[in-house]
PDB file of N, CA and C in Angstrom:
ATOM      1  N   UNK A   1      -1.218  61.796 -29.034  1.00  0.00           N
ATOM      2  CA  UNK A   1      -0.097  62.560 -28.524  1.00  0.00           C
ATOM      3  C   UNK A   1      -0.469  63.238 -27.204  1.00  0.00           C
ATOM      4  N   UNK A   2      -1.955  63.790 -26.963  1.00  0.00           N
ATOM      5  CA  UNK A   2      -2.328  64.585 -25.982  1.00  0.00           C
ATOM      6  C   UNK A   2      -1.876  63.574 -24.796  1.00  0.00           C
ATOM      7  N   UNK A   3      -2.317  62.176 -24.794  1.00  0.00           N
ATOM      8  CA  UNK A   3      -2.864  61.231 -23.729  1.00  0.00           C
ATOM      9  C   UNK A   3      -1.147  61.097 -23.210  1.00  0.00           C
ATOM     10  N   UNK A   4      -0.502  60.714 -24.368  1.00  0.00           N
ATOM     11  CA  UNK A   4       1.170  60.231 -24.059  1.00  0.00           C
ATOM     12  C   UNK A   4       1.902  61.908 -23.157  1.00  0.00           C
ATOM     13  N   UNK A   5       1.490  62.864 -23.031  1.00  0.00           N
ATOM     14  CA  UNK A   5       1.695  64.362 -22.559  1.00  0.00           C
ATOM     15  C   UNK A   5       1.034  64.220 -21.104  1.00  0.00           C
ATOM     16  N   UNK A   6       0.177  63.663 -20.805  1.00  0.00           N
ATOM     17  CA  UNK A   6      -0.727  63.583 -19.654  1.00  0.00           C
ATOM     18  C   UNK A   6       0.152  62.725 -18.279  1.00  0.00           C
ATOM     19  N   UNK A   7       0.538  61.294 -19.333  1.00  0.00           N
ATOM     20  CA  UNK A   7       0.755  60.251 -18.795  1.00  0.00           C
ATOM     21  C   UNK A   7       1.829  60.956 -18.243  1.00  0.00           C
ATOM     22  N   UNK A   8       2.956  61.266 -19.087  1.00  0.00           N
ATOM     23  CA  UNK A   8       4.316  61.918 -18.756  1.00  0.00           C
ATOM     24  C   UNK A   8       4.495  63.049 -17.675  1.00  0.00           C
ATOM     25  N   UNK A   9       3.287  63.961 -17.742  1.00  0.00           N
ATOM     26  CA  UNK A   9       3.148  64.829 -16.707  1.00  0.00           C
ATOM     27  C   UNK A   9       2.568  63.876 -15.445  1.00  0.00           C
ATOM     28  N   UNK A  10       2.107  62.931 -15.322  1.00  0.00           N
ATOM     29  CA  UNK A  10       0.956  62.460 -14.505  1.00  0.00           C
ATOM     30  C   UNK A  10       2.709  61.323 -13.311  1.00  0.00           C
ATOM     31  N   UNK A  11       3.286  61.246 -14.262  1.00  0.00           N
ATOM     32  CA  UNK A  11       4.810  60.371 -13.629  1.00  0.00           C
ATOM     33  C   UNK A  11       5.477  61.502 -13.470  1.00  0.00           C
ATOM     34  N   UNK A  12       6.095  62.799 -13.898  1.00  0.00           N
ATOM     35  CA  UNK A  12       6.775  63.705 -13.133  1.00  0.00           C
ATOM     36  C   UNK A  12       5.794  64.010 -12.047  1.00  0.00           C
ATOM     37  N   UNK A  13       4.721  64.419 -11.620  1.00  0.00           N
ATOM     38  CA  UNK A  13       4.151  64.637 -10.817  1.00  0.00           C
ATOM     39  C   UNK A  13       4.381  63.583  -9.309  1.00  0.00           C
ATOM     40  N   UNK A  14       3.440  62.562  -9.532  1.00  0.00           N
ATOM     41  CA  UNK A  14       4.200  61.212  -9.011  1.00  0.00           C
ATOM     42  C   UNK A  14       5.360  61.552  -8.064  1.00  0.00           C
ATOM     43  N   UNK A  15       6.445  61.557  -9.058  1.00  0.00           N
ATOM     44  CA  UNK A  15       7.903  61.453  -8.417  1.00  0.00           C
ATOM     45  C   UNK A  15       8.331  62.298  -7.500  1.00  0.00           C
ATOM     46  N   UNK A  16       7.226  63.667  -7.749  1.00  0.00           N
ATOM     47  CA  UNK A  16       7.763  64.721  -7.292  1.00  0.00           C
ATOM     48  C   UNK A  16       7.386  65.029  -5.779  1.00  0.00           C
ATOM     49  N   UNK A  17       6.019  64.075  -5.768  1.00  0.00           N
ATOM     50  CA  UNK A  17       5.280  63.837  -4.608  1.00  0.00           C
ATOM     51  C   UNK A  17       6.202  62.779  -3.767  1.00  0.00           C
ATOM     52  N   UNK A  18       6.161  61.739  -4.451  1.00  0.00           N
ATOM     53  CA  UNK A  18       7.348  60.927  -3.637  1.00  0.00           C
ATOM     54  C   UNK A  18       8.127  61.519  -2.555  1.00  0.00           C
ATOM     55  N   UNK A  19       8.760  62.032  -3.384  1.00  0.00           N
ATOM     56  CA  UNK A  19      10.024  62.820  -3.134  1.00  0.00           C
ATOM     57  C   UNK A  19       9.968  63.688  -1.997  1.00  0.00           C
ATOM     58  N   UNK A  20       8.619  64.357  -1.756  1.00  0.00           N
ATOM     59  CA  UNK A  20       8.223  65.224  -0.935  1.00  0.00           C
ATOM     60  C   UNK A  20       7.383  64.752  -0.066  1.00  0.00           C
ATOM     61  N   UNK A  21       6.901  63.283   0.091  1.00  0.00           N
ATOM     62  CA  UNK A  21       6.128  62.641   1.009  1.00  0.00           C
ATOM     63  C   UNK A  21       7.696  61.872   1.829  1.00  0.00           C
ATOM     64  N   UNK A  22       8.595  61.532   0.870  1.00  0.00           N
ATOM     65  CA  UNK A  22       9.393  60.792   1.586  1.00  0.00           C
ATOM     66  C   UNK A  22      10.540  61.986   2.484  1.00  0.00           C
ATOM     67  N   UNK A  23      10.811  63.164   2.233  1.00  0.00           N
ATOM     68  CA  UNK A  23      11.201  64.070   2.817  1.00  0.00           C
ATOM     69  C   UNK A  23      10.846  64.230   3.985  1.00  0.00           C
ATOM     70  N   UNK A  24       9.598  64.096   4.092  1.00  0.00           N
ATOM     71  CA  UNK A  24       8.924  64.829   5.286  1.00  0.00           C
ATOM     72  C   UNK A  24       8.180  63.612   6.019  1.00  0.00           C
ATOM     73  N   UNK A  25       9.108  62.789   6.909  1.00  0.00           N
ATOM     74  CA  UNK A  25       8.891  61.648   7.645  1.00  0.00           C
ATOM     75  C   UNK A  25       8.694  62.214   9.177  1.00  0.00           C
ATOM     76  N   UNK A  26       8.231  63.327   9.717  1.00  0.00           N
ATOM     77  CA  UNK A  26       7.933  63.611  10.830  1.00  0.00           C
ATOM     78  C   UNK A  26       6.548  63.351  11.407  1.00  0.00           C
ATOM     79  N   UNK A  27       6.757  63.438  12.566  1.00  0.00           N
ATOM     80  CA  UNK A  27       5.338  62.973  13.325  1.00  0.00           C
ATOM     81  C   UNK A  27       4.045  63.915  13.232  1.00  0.00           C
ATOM     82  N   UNK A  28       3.231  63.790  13.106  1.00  0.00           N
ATOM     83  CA  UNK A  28       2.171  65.465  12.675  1.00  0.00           C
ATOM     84  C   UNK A  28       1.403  64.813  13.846  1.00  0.00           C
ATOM     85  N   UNK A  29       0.585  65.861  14.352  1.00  0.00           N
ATOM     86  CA  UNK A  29      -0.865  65.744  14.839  1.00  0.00           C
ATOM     87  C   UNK A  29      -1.851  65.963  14.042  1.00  0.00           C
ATOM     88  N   UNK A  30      -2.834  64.926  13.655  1.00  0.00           N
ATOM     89  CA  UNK A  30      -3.869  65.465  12.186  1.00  0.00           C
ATOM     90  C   UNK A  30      -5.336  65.475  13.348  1.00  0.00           C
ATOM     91  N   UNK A  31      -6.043  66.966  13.516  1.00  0.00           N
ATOM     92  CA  UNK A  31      -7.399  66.537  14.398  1.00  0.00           C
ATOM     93  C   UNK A  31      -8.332  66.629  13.753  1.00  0.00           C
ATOM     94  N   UNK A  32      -9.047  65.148  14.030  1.00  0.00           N
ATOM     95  CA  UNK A  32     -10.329  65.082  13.479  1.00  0.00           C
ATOM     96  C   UNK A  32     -11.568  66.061  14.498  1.00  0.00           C
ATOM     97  N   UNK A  33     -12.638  65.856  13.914  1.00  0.00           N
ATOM     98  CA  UNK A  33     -13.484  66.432  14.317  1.00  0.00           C
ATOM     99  C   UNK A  33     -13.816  65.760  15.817  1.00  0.00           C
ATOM    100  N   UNK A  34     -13.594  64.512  15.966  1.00  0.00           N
ATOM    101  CA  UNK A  34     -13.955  63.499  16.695  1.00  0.00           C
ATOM    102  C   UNK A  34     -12.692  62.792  17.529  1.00  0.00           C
ATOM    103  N   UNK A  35     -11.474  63.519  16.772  1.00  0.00           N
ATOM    104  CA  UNK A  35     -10.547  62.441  17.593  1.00  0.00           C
ATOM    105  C   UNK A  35      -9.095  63.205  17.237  1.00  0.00           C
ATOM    106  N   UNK A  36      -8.085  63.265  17.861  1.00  0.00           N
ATOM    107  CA  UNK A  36      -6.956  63.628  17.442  1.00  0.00           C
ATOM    108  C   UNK A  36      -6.035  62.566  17.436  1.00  0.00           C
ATOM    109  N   UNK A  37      -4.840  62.340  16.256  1.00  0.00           N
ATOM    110  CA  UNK A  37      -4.033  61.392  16.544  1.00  0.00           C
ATOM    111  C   UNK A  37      -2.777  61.735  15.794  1.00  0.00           C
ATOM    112  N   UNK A  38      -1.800  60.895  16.140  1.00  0.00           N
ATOM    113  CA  UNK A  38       0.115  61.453  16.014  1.00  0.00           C
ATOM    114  C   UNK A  38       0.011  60.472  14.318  1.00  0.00           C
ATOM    115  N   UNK A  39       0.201  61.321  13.429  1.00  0.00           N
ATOM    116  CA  UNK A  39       0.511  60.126  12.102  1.00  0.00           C
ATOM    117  C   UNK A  39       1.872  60.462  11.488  1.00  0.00           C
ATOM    118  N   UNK A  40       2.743  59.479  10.983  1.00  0.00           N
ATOM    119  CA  UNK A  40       3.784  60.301  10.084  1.00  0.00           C
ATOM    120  C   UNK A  40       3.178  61.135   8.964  1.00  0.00           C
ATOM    121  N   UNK A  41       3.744  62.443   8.885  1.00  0.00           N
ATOM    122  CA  UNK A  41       3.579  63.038   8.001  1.00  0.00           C
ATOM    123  C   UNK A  41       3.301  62.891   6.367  1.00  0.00           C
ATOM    124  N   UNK A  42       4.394  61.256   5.892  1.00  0.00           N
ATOM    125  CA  UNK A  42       4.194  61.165   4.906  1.00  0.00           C
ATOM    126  C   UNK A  42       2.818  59.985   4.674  1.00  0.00           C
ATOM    127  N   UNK A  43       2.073  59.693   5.616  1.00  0.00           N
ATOM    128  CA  UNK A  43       1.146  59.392   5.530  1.00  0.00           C
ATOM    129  C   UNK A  43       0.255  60.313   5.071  1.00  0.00           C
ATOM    130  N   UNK A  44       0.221  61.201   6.067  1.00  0.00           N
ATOM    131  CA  UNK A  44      -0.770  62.445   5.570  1.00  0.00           C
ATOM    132  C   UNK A  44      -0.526  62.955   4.337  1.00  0.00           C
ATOM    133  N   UNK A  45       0.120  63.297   3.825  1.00  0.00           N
ATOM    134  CA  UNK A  45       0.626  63.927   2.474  1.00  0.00           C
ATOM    135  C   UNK A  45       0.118  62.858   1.163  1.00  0.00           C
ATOM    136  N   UNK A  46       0.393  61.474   1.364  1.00  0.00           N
ATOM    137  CA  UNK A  46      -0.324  60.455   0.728  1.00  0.00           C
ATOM    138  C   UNK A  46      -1.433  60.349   0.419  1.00  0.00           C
ATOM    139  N   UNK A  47      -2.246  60.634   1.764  1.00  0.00           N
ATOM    140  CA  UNK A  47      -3.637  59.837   2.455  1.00  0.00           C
ATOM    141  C   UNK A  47      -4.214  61.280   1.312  1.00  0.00           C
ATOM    142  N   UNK A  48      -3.727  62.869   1.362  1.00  0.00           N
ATOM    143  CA  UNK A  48      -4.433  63.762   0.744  1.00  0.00           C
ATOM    144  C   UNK A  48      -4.217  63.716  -0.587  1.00  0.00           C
ATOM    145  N   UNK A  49      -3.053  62.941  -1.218  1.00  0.00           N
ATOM    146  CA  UNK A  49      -3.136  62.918  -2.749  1.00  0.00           C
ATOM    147  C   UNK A  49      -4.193  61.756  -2.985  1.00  0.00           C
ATOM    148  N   UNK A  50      -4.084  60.935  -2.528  1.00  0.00           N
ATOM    149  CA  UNK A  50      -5.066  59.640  -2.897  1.00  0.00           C
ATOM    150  C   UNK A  50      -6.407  60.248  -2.746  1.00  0.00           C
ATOM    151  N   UNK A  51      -6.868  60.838  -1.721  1.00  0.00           N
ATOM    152  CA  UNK A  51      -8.210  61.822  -1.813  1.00  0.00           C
ATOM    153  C   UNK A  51      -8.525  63.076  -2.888  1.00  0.00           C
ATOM    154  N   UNK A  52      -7.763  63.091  -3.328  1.00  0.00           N
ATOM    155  CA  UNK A  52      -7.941  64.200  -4.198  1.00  0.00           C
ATOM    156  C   UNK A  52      -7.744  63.970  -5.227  1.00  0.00           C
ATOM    157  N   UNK A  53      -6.771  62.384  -5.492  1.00  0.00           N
ATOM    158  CA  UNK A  53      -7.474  61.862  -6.900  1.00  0.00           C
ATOM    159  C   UNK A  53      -8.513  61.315  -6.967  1.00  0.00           C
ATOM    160  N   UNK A  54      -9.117  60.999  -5.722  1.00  0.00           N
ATOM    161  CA  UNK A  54     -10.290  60.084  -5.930  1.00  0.00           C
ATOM    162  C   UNK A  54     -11.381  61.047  -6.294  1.00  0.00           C
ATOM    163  N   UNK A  55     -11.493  62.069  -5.798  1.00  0.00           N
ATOM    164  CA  UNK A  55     -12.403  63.407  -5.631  1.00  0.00           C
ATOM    165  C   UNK A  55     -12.265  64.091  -7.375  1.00  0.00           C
ATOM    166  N   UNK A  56     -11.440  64.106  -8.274  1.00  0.00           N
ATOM    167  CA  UNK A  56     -11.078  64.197  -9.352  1.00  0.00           C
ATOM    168  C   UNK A  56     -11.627  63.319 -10.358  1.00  0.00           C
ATOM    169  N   UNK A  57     -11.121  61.919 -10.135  1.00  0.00           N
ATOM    170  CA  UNK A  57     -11.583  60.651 -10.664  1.00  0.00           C
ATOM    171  C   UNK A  57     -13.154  60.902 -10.932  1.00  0.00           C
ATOM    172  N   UNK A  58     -13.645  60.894  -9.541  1.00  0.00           N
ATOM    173  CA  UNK A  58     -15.542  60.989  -9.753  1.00  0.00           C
ATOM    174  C   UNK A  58     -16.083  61.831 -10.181  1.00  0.00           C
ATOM    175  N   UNK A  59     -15.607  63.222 -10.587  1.00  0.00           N
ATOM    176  CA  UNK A  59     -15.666  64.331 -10.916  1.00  0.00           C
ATOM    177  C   UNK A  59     -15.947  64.016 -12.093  1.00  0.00           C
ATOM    178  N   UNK A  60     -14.709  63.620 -12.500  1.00  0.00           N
ATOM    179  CA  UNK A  60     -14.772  63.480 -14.021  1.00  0.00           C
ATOM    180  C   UNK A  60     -15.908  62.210 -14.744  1.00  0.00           C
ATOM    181  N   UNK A  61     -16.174  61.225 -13.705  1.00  0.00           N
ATOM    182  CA  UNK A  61     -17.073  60.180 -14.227  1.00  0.00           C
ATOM    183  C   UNK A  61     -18.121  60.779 -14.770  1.00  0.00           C
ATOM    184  N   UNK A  62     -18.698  61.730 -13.309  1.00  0.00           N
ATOM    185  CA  UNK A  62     -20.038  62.346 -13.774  1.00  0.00           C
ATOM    186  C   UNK A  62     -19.803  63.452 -15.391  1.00  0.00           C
ATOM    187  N   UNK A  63     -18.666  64.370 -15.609  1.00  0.00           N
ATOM    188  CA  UNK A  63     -18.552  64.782 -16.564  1.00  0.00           C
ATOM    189  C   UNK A  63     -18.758  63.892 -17.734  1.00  0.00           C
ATOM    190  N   UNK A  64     -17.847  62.968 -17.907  1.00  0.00           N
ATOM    191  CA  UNK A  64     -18.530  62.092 -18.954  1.00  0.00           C
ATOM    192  C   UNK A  64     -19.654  61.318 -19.322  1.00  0.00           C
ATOM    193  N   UNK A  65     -20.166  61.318 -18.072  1.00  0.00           N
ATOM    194  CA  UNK A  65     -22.105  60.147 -18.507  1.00  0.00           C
ATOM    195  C   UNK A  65     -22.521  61.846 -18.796  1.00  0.00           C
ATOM    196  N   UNK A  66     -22.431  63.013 -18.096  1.00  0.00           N
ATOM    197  CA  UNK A  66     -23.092  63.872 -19.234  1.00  0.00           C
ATOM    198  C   UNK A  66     -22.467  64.287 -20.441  1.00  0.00           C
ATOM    199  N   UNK A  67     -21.637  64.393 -20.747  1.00  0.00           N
ATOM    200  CA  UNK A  67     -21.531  64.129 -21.764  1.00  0.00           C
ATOM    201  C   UNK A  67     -21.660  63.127 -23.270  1.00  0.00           C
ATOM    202  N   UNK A  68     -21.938  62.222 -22.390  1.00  0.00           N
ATOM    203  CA  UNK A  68     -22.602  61.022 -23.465  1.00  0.00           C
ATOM    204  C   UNK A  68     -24.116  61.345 -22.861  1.00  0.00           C
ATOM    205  N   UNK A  69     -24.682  61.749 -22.209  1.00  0.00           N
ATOM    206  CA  UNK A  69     -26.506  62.154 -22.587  1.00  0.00           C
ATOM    207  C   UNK A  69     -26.154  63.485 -23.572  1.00  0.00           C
ATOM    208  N   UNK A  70     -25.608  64.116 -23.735  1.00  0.00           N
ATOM    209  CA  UNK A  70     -25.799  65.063 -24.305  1.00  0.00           C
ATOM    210  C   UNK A  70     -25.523  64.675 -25.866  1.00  0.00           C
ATOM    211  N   UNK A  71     -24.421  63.821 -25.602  1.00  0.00           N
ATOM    212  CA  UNK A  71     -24.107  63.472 -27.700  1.00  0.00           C
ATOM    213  C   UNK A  71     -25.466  62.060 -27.686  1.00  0.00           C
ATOM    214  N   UNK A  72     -25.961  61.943 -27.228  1.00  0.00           N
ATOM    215  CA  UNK A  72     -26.963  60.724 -27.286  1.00  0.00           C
ATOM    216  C   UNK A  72     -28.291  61.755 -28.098  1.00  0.00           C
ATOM    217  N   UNK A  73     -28.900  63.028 -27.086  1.00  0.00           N
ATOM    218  CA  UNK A  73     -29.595  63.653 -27.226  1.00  0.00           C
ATOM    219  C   UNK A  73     -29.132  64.536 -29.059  1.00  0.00           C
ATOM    220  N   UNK A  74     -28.162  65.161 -28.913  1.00  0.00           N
ATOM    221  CA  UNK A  74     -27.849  65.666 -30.291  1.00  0.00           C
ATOM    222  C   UNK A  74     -27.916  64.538 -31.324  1.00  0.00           C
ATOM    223  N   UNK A  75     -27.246  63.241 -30.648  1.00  0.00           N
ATOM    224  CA  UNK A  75     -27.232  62.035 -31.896  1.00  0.00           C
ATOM    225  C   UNK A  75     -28.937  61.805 -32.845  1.00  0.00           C
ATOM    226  N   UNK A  76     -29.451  62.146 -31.400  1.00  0.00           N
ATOM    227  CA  UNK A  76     -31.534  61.970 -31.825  1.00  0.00           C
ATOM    228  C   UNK A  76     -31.278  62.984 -32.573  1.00  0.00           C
ATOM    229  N   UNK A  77     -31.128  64.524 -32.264  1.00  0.00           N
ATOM    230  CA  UNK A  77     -31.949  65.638 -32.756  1.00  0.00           C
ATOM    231  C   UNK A  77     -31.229  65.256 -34.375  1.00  0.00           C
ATOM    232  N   UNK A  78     -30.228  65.307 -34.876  1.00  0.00           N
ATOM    233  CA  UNK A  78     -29.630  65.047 -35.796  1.00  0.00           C
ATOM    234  C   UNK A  78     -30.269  64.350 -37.047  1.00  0.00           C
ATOM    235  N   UNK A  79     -30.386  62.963 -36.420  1.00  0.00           N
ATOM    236  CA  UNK A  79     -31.800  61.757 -37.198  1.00  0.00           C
ATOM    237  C   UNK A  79     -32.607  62.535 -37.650  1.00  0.00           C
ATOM    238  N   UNK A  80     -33.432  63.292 -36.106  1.00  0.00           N
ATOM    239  CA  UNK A  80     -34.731  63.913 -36.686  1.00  0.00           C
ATOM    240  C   UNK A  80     -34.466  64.986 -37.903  1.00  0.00           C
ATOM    241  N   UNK A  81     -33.572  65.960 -38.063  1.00  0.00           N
ATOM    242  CA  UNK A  81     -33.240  66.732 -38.833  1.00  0.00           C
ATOM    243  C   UNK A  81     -32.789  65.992 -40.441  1.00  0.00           C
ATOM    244  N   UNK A  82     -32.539  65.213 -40.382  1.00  0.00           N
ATOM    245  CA  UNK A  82     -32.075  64.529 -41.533  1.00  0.00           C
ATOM    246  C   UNK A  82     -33.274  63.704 -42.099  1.00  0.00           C
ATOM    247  N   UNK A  83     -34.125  62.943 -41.308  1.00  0.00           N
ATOM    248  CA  UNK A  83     -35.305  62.538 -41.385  1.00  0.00           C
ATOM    249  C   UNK A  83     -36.398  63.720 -42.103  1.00  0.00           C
ATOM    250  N   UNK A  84     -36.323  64.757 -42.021  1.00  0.00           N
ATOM    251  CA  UNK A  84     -37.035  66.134 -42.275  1.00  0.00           C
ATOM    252  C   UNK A  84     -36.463  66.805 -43.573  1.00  0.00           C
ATOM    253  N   UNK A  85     -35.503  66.538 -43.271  1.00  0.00           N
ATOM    254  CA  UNK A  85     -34.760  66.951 -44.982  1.00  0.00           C
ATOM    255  C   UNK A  85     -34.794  65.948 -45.638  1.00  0.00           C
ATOM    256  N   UNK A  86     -34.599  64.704 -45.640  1.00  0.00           N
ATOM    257  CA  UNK A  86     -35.152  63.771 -46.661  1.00  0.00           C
ATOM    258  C   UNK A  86     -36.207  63.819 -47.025  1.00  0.00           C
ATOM    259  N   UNK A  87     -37.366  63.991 -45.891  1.00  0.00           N
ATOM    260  CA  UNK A  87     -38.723  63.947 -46.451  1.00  0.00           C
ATOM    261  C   UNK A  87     -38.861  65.854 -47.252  1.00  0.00           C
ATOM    262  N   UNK A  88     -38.232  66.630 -47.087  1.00  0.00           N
ATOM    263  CA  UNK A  88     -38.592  67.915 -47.640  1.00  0.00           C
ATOM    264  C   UNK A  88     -38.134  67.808 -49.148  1.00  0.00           C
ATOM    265  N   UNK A  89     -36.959  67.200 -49.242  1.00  0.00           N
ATOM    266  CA  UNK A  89     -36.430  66.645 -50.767  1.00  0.00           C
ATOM    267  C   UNK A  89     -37.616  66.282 -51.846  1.00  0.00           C
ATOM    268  N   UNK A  90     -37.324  65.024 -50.415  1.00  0.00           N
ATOM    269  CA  UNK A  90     -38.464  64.330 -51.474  1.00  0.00           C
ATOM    270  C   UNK A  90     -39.992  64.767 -52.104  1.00  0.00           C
ATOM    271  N   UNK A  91     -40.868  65.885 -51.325  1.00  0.00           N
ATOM    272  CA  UNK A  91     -41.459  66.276 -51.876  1.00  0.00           C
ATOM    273  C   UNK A  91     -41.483  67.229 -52.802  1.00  0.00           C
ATOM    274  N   UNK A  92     -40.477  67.730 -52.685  1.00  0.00           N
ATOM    275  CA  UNK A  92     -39.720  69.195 -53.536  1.00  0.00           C
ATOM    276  C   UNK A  92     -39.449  68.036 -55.184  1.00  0.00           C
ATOM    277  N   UNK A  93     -39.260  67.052 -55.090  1.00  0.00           N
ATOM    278  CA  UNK A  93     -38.824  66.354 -56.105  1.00  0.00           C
ATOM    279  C   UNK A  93     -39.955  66.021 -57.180  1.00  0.00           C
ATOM    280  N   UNK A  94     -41.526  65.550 -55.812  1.00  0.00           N
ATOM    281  CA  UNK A  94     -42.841  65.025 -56.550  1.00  0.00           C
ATOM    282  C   UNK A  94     -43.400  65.984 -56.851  1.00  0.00           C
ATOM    283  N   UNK A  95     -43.272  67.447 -56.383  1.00  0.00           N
ATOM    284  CA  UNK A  95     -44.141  68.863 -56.727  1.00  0.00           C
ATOM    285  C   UNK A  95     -43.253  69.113 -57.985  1.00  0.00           C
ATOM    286  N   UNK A  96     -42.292  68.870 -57.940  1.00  0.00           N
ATOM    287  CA  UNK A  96     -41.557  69.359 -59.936  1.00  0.00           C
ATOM    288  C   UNK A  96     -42.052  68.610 -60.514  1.00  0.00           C
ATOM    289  N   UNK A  97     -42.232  67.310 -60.360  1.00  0.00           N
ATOM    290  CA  UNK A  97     -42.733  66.910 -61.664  1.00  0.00           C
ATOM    291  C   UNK A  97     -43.917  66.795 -62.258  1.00  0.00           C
ATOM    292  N   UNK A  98     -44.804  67.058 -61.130  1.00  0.00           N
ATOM    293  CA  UNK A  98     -46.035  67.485 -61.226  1.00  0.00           C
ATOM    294  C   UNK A  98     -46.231  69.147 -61.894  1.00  0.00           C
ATOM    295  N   UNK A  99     -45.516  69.891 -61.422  1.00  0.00           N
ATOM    296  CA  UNK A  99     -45.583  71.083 -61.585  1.00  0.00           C
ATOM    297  C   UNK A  99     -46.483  72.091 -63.194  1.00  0.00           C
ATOM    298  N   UNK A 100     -46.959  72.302 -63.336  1.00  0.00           N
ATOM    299  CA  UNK A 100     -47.723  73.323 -64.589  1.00  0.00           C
ATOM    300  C   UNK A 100     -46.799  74.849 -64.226  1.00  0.00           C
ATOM    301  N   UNK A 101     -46.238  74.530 -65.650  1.00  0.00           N
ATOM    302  CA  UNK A 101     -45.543  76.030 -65.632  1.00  0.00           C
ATOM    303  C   UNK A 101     -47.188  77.401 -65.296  1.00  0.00           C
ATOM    304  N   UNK A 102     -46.549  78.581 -64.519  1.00  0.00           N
ATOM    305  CA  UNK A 102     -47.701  79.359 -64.934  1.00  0.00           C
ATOM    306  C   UNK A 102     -48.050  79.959 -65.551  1.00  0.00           C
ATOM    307  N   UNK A 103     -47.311  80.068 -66.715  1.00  0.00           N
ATOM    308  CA  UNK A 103     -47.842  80.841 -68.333  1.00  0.00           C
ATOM    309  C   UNK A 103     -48.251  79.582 -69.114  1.00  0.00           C
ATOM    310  N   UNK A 104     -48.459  79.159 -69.902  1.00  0.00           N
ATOM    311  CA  UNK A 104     -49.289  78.630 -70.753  1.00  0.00           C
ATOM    312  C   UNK A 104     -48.072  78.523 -72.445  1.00  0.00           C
ATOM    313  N   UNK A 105     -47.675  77.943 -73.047  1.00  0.00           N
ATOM    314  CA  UNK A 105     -46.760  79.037 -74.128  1.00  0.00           C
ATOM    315  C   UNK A 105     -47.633  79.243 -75.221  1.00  0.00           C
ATOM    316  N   UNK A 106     -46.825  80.600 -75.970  1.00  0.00           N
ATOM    317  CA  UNK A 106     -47.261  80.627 -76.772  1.00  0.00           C
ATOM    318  C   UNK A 106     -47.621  80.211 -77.979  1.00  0.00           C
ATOM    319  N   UNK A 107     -48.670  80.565 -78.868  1.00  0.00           N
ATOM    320  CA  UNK A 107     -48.108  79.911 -79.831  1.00  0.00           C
ATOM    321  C   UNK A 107     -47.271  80.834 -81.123  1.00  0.00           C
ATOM    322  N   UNK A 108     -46.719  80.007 -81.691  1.00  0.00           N
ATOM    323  CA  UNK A 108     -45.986  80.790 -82.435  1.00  0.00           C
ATOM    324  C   UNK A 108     -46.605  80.735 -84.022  1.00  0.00           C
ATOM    325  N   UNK A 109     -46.445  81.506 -84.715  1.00  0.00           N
ATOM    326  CA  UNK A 109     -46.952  81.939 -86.345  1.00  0.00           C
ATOM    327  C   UNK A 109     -45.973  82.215 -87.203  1.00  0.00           C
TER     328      UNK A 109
END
């Protein structure tokens, strides 16, 4: 349900940009560091959503490879912990039956 909420916001958004890239068909001056030049506006308005999803996009790549080292790393520590309680069981299991009560009983008359 979350993803189908995303998508839906992710197309009103969209449209809304459209809408407001296609509005604004005037000539801009955009200056580079190196160069100045005349672009339509709704270029520019484009050219900065496409950059700023891309800048988003990679953002998020790196969020997820750490996040899969991190469930990789817990996935180990986990094993090891379970590996440690099996083996603690299991000796808890061979010391009972071995075990000598420490009184002795009595005897009875």
């Amino acid at each position: 349900m979350k993803v189908q909420w995303q998508v839906i916001v992710g197309i009103v958004l969209a449209i809304i940009i459209a809408i407001f890239a296609i509005v604004n068909v005037d000539s801009v001056q955009v200056n580079f560091l190196f160069a100045k030049v005349e672009w339509p506006l709704i270029l520019v308005i484009l050219g900065s959503v496409l950059v700023g999803g891309l800048i988003f996009f990679c953002l998020n790549i790196v969020r997820v490879n750490a996040m899969k080292k991190q469930i990789k790393t817990l996935e180990a520590a986990k094993k090891e912990l379970e590996r440690t309680l099996a083996a603690e069981k299991s000796r808890k299991v061979k010391v009972s039956e071995v075990e000598v009560p420490d009184e002795a009983p009595k005897p009875t008359v």
